[in-house]
PDB file of N, CA and C in Angstrom:
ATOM      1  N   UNK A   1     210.351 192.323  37.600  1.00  0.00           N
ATOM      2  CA  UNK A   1     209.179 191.525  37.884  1.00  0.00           C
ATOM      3  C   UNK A   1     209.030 190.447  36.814  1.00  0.00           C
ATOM      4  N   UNK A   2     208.806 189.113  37.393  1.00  0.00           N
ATOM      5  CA  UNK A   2     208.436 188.092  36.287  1.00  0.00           C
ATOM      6  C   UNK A   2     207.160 187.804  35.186  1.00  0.00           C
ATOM      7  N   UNK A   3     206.869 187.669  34.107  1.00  0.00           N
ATOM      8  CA  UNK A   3     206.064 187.663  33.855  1.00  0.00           C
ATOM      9  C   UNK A   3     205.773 186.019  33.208  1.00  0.00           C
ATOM     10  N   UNK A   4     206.280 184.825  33.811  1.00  0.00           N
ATOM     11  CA  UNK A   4     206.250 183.810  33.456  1.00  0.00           C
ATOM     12  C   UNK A   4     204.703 183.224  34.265  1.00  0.00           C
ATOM     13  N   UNK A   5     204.282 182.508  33.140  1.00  0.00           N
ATOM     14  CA  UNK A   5     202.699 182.222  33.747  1.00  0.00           C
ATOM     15  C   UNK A   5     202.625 180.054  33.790  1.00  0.00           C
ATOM     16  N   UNK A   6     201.793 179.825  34.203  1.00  0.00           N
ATOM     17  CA  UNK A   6     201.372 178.517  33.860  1.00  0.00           C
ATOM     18  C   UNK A   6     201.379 178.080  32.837  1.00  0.00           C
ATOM     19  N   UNK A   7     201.723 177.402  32.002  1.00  0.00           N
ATOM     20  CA  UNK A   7     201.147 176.571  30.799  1.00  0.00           C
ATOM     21  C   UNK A   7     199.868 176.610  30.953  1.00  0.00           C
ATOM     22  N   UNK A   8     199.638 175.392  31.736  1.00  0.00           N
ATOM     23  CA  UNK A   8     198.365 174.793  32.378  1.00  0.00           C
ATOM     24  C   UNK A   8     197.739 175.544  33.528  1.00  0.00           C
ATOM     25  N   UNK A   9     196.053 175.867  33.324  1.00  0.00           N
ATOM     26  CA  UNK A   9     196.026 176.327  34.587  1.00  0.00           C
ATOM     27  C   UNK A   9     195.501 175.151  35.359  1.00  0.00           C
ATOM     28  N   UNK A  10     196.891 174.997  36.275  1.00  0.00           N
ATOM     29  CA  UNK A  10     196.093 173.785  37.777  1.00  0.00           C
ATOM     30  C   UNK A  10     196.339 174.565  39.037  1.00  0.00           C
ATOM     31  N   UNK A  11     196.104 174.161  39.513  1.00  0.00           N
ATOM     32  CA  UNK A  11     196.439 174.539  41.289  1.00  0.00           C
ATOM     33  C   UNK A  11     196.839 172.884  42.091  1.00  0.00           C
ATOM     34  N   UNK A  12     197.447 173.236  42.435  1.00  0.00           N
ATOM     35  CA  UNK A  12     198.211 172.197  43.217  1.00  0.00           C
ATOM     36  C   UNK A  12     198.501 172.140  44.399  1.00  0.00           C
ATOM     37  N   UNK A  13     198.410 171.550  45.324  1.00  0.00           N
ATOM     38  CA  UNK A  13     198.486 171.207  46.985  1.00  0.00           C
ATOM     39  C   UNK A  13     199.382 170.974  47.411  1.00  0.00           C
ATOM     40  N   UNK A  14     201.035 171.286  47.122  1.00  0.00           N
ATOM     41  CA  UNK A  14     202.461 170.867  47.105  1.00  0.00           C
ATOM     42  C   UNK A  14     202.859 171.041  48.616  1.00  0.00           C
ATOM     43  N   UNK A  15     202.355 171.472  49.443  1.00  0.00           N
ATOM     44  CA  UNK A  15     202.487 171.900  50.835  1.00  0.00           C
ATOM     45  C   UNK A  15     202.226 171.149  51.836  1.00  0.00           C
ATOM     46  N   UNK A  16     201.582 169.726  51.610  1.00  0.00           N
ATOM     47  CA  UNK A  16     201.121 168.866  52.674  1.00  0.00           C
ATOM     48  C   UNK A  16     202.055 167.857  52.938  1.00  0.00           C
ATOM     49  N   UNK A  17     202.067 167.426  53.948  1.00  0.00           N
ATOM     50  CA  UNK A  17     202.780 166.241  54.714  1.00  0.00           C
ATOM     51  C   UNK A  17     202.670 165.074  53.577  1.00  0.00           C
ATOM     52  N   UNK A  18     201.345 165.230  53.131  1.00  0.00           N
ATOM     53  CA  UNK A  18     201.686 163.366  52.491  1.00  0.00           C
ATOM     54  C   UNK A  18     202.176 163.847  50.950  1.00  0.00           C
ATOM     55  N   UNK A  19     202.451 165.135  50.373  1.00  0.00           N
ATOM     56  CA  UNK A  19     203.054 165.229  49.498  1.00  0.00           C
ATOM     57  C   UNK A  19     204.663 165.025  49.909  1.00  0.00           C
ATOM     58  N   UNK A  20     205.219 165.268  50.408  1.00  0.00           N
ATOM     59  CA  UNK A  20     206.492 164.686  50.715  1.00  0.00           C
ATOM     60  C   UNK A  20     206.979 163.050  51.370  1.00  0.00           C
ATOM     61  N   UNK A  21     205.378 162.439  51.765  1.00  0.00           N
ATOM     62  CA  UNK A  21     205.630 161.154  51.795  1.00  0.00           C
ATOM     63  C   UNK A  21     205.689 160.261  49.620  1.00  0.00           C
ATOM     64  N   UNK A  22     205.062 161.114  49.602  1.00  0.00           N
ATOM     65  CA  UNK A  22     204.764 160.622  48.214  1.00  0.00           C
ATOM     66  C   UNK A  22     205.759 160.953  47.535  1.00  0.00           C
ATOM     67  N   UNK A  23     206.803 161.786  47.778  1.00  0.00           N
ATOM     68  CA  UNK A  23     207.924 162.336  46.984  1.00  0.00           C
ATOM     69  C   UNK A  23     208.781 160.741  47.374  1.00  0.00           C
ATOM     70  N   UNK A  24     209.123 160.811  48.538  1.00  0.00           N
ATOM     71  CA  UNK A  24     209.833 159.750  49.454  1.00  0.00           C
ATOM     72  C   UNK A  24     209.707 158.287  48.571  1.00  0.00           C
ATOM     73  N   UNK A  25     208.235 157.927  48.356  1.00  0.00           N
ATOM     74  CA  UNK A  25     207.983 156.806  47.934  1.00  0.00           C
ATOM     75  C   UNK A  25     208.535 157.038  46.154  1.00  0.00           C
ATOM     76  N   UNK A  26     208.506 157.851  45.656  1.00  0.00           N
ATOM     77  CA  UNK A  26     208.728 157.845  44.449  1.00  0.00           C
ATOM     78  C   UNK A  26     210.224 157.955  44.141  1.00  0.00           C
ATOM     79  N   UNK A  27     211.531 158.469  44.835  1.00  0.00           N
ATOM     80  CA  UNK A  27     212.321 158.200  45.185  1.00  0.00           C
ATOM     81  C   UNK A  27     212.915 156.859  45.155  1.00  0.00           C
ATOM     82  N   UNK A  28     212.231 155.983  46.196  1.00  0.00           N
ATOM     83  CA  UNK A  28     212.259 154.275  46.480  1.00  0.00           C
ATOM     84  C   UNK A  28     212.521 153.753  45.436  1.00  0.00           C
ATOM     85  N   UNK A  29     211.249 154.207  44.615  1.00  0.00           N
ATOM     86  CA  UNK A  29     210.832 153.075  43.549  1.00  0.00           C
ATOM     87  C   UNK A  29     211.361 153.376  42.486  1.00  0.00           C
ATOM     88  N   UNK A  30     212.615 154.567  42.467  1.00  0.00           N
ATOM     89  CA  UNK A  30     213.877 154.575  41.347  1.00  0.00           C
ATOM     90  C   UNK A  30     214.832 154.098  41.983  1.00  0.00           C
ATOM     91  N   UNK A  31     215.351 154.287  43.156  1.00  0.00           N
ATOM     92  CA  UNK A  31     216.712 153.214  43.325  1.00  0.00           C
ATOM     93  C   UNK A  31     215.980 151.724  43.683  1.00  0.00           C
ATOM     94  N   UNK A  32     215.181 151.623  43.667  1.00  0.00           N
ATOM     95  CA  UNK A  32     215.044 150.026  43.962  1.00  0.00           C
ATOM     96  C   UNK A  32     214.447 149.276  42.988  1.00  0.00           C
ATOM     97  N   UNK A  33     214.253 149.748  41.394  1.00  0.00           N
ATOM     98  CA  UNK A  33     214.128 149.560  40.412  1.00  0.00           C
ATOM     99  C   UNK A  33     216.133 148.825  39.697  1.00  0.00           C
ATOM    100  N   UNK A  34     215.787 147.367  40.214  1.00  0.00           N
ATOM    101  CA  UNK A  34     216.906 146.822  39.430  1.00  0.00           C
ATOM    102  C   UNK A  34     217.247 146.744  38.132  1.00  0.00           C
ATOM    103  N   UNK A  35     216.681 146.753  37.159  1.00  0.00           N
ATOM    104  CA  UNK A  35     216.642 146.838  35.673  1.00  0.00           C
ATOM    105  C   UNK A  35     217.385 147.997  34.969  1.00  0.00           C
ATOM    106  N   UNK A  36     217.862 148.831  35.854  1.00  0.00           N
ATOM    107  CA  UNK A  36     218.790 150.008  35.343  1.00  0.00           C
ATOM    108  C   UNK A  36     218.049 150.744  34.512  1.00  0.00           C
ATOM    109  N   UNK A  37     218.306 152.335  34.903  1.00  0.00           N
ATOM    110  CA  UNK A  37     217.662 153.150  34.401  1.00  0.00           C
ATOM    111  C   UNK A  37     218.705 153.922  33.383  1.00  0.00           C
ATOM    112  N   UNK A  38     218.069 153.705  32.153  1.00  0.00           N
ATOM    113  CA  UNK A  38     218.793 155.040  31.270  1.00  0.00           C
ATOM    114  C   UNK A  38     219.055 156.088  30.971  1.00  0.00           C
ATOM    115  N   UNK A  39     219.926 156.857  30.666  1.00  0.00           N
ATOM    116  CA  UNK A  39     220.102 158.342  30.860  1.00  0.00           C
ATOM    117  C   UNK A  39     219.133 158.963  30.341  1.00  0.00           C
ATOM    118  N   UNK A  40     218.470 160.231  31.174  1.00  0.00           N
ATOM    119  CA  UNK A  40     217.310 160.810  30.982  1.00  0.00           C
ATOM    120  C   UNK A  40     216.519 161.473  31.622  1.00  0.00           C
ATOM    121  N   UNK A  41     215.094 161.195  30.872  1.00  0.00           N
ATOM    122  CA  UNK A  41     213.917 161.267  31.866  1.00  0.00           C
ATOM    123  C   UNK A  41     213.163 159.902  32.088  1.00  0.00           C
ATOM    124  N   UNK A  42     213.927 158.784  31.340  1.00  0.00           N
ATOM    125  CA  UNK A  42     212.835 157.752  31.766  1.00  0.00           C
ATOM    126  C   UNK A  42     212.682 157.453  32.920  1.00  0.00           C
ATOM    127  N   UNK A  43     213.363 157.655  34.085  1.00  0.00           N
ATOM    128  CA  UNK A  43     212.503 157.188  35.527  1.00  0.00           C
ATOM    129  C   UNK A  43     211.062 157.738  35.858  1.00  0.00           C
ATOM    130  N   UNK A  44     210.731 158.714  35.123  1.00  0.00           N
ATOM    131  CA  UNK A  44     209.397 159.375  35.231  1.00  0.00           C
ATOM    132  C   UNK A  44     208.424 157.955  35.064  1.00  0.00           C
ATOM    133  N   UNK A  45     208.968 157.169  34.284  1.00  0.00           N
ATOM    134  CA  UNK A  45     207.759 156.095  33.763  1.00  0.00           C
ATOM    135  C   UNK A  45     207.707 155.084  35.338  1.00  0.00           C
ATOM    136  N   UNK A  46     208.564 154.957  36.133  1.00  0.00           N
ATOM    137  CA  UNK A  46     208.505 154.115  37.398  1.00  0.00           C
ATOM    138  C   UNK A  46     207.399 154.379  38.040  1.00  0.00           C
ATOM    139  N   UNK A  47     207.359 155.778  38.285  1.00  0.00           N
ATOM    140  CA  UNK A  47     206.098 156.473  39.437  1.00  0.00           C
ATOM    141  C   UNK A  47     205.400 157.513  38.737  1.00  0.00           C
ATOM    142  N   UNK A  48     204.259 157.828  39.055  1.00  0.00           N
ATOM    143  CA  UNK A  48     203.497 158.338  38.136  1.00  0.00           C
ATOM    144  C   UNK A  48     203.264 159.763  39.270  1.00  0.00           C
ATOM    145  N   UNK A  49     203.708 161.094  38.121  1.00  0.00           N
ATOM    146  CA  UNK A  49     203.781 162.523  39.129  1.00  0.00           C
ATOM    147  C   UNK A  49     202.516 162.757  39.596  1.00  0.00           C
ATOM    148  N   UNK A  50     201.620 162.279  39.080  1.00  0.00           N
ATOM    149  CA  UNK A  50     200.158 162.967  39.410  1.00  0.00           C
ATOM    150  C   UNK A  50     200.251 162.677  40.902  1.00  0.00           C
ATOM    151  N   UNK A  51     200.767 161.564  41.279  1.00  0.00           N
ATOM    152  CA  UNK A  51     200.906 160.607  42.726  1.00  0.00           C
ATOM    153  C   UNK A  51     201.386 161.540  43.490  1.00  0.00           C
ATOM    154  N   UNK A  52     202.214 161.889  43.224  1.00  0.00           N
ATOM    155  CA  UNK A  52     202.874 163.178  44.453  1.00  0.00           C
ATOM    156  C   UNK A  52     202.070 164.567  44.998  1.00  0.00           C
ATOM    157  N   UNK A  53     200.820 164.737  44.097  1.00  0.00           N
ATOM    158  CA  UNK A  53     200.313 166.160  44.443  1.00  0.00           C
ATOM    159  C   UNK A  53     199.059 165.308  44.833  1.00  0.00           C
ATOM    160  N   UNK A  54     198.925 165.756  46.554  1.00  0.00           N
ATOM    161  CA  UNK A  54     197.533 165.211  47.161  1.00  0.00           C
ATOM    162  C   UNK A  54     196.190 165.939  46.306  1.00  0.00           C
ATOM    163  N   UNK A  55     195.986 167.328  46.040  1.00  0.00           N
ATOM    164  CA  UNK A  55     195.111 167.642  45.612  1.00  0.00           C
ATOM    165  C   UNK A  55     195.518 168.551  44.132  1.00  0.00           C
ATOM    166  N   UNK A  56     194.723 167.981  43.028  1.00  0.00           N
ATOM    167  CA  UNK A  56     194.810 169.212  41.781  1.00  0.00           C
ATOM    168  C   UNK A  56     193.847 169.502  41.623  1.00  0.00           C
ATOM    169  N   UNK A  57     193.772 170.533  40.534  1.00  0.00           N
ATOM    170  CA  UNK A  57     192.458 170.856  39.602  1.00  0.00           C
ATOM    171  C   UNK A  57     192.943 171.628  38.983  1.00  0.00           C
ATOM    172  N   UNK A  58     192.129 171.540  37.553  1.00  0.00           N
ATOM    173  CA  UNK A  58     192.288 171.736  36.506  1.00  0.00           C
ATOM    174  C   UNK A  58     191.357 173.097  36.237  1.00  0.00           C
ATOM    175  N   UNK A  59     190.810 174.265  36.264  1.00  0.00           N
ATOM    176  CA  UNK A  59     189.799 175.317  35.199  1.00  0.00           C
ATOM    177  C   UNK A  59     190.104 176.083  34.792  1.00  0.00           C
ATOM    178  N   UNK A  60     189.524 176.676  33.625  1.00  0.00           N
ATOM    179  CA  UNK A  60     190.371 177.426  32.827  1.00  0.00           C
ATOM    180  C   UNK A  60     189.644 178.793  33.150  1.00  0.00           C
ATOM    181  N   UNK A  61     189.548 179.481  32.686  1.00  0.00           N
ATOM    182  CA  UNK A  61     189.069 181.053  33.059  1.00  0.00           C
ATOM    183  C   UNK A  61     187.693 181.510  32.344  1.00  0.00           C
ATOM    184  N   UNK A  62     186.629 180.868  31.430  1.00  0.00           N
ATOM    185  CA  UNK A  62     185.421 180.244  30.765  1.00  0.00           C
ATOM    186  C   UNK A  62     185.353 179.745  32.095  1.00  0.00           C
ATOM    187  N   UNK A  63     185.276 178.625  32.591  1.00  0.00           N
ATOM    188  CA  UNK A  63     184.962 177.917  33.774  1.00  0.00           C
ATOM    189  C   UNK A  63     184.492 178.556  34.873  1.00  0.00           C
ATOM    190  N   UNK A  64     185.369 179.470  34.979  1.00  0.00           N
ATOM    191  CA  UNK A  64     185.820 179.891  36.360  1.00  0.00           C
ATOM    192  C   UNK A  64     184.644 181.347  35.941  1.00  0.00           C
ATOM    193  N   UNK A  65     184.556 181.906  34.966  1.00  0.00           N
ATOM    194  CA  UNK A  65     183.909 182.990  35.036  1.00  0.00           C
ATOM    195  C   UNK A  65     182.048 182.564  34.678  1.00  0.00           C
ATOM    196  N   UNK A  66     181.641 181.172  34.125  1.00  0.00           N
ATOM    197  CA  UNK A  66     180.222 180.438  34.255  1.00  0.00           C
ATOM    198  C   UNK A  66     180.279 180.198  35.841  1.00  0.00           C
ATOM    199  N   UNK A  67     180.827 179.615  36.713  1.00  0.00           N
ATOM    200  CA  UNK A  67     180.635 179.229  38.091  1.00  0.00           C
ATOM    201  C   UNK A  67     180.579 180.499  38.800  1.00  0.00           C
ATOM    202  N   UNK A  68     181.164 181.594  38.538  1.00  0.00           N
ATOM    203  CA  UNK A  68     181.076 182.981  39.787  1.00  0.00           C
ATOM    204  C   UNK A  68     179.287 183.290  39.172  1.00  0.00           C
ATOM    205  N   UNK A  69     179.340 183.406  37.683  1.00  0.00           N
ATOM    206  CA  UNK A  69     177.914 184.097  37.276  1.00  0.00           C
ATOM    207  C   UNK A  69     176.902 182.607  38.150  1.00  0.00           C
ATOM    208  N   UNK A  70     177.025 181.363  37.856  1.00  0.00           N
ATOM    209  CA  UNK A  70     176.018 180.456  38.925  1.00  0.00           C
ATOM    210  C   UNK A  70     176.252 180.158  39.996  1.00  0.00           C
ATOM    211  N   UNK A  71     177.153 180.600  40.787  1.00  0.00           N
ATOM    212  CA  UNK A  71     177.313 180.206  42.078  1.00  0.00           C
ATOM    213  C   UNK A  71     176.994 181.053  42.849  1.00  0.00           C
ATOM    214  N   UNK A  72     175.890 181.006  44.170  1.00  0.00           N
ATOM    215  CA  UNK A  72     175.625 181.993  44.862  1.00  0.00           C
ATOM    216  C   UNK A  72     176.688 182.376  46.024  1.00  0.00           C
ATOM    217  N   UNK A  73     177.396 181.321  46.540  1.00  0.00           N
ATOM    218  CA  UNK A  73     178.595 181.651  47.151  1.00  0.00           C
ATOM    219  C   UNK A  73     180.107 182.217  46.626  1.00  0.00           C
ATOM    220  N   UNK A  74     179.874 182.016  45.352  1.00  0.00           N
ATOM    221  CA  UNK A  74     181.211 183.010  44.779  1.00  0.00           C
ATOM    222  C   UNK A  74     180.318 184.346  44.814  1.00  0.00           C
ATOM    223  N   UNK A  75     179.404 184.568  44.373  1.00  0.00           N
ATOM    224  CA  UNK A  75     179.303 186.221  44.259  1.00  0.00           C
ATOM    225  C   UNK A  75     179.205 186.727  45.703  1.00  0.00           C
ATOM    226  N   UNK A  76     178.642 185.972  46.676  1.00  0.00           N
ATOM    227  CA  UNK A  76     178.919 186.570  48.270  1.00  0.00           C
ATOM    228  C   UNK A  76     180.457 186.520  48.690  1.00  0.00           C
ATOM    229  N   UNK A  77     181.672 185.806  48.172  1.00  0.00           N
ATOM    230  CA  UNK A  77     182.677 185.828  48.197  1.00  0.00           C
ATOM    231  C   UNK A  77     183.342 186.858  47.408  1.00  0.00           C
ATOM    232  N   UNK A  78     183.407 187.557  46.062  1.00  0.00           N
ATOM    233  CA  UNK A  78     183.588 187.816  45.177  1.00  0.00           C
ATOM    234  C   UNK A  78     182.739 188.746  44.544  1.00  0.00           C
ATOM    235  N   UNK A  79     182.295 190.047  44.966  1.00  0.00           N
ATOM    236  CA  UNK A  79     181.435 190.991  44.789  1.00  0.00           C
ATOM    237  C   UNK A  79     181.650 191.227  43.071  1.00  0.00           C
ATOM    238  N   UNK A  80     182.280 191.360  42.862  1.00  0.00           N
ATOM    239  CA  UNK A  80     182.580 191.855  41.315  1.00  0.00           C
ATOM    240  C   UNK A  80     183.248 190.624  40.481  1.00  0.00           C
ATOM    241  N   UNK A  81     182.863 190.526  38.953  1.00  0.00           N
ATOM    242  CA  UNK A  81     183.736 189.784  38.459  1.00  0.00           C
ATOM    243  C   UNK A  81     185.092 189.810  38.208  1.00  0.00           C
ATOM    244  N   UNK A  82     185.899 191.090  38.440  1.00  0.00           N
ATOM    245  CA  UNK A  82     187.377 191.520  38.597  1.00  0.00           C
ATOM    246  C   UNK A  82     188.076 190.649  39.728  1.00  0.00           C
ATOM    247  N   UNK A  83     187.177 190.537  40.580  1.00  0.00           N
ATOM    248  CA  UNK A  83     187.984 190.182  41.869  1.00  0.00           C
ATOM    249  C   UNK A  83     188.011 188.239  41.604  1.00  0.00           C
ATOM    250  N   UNK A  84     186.567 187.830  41.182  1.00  0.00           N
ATOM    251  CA  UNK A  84     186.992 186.794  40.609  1.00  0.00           C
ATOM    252  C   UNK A  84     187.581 186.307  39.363  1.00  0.00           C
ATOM    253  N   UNK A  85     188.026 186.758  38.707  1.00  0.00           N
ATOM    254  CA  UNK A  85     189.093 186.869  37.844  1.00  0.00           C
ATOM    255  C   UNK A  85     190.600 186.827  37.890  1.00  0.00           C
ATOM    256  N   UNK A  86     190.486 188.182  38.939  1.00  0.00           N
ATOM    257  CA  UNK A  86     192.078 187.984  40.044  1.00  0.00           C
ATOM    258  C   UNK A  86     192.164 186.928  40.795  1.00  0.00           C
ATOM    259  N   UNK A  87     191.260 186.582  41.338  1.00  0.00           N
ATOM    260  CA  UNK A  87     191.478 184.721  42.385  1.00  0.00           C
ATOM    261  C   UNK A  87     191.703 183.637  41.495  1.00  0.00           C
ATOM    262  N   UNK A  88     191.585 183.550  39.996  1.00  0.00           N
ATOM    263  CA  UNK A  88     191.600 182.517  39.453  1.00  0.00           C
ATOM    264  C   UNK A  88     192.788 182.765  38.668  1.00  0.00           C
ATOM    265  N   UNK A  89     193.529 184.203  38.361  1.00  0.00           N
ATOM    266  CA  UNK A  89     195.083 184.563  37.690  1.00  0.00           C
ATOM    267  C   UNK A  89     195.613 184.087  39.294  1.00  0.00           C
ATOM    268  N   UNK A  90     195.446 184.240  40.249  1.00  0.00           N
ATOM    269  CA  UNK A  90     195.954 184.319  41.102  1.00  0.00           C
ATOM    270  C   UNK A  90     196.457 182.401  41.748  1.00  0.00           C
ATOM    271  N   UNK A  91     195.362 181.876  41.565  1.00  0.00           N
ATOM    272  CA  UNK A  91     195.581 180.353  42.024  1.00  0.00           C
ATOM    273  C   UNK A  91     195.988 179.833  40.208  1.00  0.00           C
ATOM    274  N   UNK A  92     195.654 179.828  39.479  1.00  0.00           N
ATOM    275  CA  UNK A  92     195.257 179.161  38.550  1.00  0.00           C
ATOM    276  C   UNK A  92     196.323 179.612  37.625  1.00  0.00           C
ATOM    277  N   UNK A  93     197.105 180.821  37.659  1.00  0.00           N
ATOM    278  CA  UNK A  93     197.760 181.450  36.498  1.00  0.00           C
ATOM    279  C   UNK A  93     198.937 181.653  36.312  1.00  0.00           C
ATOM    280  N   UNK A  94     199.049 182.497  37.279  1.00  0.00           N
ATOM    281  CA  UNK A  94     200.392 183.031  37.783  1.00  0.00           C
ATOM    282  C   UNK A  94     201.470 181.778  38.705  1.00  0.00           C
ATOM    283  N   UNK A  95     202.469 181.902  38.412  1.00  0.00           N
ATOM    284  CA  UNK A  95     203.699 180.651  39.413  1.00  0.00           C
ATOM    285  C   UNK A  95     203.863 180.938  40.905  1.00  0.00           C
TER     286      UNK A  95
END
């Protein structure tokens, strides 16, 4: 079993149609970048990654455990704070 986690906790939307249009376009705009690219990672600087993921977010587990205690729809979602804890290792933590 893996035990490799996020760096960062985001959640990311990698599953939608216009994320693979956005892959497509970012693609483009390295071969059609005439100026020659140098060995590397500099093509990252052509297109910017944030562009490719339709939806992120960013909270950390402080966050996530102030919003279940004020939110009246997480605790009707989320009876216990364990379970919201596990939804946020779960989107937010774990790969």
């Amino acid at each position: 079993m893996s035990r490799s986690v996020k760096k960062h906790p985001v959640c990311n939307d990698a599953t939608t149609p216009g994320t693979i249009w956005a892959k497509r376009q970012a693609a483009k705009a390295v071969r059609r970048y005439h100026s020659g690219v140098s060995d590397g990672k500099w093509y990252r600087k052509l297109y910017c990654s944030w562009n490719i993921c339709e939806y992120s977010s960013y909270q950390t587990k402080q966050q996530a455990i102030k919003e279940w205690e004020t939110s009246d729809w997480r605790r009707l979602r989320y009876p216990s704070l364990d379970d919201a804890i596990q939804d946020w290792h779960r989107y937010y933590r774990r790969k």
